[in-house]
C-alpha atoms as a PDB file:
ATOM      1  CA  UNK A   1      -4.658  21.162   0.945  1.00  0.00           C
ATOM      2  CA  UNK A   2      -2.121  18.613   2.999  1.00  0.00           C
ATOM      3  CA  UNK A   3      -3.130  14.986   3.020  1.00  0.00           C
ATOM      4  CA  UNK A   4      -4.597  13.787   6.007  1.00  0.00           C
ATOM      5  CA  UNK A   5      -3.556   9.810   6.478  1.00  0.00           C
ATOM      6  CA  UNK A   6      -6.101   7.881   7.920  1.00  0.00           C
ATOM      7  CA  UNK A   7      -3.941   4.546   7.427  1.00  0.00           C
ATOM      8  CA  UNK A   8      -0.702   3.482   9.303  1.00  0.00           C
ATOM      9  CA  UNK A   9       1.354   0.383   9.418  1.00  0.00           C
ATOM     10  CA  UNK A  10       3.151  -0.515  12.228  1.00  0.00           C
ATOM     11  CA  UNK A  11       5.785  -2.750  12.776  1.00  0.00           C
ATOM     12  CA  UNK A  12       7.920  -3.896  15.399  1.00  0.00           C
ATOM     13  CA  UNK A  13      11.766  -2.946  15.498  1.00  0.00           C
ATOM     14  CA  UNK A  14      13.095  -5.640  15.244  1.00  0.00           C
ATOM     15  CA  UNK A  15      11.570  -6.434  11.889  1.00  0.00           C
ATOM     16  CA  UNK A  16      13.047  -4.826   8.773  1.00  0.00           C
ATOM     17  CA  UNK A  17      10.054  -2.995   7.198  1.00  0.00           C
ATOM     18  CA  UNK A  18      10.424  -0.778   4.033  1.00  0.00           C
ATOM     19  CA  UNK A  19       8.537   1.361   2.526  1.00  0.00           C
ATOM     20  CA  UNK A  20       6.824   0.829  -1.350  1.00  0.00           C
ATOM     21  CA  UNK A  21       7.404   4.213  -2.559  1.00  0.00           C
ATOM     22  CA  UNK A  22       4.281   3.822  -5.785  1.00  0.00           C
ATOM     23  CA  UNK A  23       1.975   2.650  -3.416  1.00  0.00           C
ATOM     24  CA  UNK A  24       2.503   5.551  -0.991  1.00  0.00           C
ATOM     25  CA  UNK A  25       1.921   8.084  -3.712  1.00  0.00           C
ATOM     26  CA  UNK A  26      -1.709   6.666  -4.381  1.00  0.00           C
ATOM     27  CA  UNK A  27      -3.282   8.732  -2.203  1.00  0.00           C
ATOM     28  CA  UNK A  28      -5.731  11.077  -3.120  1.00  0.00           C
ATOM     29  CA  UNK A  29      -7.333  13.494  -0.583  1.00  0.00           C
ATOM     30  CA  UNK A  30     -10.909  12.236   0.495  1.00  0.00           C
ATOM     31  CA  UNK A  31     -11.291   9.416  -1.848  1.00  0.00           C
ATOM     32  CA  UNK A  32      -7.836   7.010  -1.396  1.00  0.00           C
ATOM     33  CA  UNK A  33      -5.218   6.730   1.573  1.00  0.00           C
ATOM     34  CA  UNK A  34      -3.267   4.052   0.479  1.00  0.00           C
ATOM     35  CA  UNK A  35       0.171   2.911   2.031  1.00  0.00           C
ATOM     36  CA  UNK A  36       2.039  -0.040   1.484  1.00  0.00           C
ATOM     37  CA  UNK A  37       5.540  -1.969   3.123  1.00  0.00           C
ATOM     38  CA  UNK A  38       7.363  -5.215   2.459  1.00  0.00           C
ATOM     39  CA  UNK A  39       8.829  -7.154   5.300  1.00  0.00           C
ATOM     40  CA  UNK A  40      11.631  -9.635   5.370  1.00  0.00           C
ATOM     41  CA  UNK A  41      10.987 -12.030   7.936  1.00  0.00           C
ATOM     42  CA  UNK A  42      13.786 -14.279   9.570  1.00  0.00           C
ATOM     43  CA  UNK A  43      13.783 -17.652   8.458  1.00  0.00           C
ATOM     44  CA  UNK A  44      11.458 -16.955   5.168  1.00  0.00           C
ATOM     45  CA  UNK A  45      12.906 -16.693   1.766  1.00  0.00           C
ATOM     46  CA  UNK A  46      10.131 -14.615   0.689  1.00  0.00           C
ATOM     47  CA  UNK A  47       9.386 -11.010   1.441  1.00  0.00           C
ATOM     48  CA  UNK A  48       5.613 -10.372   2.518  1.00  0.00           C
ATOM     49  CA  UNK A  49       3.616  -7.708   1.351  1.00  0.00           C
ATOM     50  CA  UNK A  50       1.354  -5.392   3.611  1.00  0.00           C
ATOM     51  CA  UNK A  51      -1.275  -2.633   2.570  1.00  0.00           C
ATOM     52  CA  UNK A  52      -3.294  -0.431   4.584  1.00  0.00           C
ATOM     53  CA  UNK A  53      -6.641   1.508   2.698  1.00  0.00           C
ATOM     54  CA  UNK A  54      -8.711   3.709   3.480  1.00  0.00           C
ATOM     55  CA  UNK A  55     -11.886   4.996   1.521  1.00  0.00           C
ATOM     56  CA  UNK A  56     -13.745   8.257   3.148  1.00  0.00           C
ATOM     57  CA  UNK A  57     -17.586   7.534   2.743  1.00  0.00           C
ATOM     58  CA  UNK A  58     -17.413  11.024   1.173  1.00  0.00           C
ATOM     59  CA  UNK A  59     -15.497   9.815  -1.253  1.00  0.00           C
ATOM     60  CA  UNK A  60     -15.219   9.037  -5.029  1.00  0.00           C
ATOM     61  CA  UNK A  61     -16.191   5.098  -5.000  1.00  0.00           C
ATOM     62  CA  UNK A  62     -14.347   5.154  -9.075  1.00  0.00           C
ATOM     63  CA  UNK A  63     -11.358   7.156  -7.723  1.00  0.00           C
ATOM     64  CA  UNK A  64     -10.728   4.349  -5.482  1.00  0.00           C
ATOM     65  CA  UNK A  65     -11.533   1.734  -7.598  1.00  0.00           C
ATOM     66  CA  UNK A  66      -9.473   3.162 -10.497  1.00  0.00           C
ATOM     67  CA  UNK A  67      -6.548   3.564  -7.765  1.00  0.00           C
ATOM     68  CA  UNK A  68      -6.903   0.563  -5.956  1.00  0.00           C
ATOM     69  CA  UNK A  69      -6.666  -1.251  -9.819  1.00  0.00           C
ATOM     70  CA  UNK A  70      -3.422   0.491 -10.334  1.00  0.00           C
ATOM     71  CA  UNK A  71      -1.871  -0.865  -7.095  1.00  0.00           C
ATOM     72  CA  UNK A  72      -2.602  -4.474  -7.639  1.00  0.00           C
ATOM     73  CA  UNK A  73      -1.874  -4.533 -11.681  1.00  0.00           C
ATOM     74  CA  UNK A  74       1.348  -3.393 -10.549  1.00  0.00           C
ATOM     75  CA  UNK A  75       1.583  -5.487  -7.560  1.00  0.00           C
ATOM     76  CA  UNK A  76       0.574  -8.676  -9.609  1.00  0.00           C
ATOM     77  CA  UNK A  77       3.587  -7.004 -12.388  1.00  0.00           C
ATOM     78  CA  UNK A  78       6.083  -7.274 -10.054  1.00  0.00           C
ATOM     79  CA  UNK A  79       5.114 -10.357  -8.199  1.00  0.00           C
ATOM     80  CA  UNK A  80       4.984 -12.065 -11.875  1.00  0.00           C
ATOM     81  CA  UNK A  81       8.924 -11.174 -12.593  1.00  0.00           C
ATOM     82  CA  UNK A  82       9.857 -13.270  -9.737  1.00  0.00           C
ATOM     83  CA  UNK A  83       7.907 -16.254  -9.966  1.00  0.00           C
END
């Protein structure tokens, strides 16, 4: 069965947005839509970060939870190597 997104990011074009590929494949039908971008903003040295999630009531609240863990361990992994 296709996934269904219920998340979206938008951004402006005149921002450079790109996608974070292992956050994007979190997704799991009905209990996680996950998906993620980083944005480099004139002027900043750093790149920022942005998530969208989305839990369907219907949903399996330790599916998300186990998911959701994943994405910020490895968040906080990466964020860690550059500090």
């Amino acid at each position: 069965m296709p996934l269904h997104s219920r998340c979206a990011i938008y951004v402006k074009c005149e921002l450079a947005a790109k996608s974070i590929p292992f956050i994007n494949h979190q997704s799991e039908e009905k209990h996680i839509e996950v998906c993620g971008i980083t944005l480099q903003i004139n002027g900043l040295e750093e790149k920022i970060t942005v998530i969208c999630l989305y839990r369907s009531p219907s949903g399996e609240v330790s599916t998300f939870l186990g998911n959701l863990t994943n994405i910020l361990d490895r968040i906080g992994t990466i964020w860690r190597m550059f500090q």
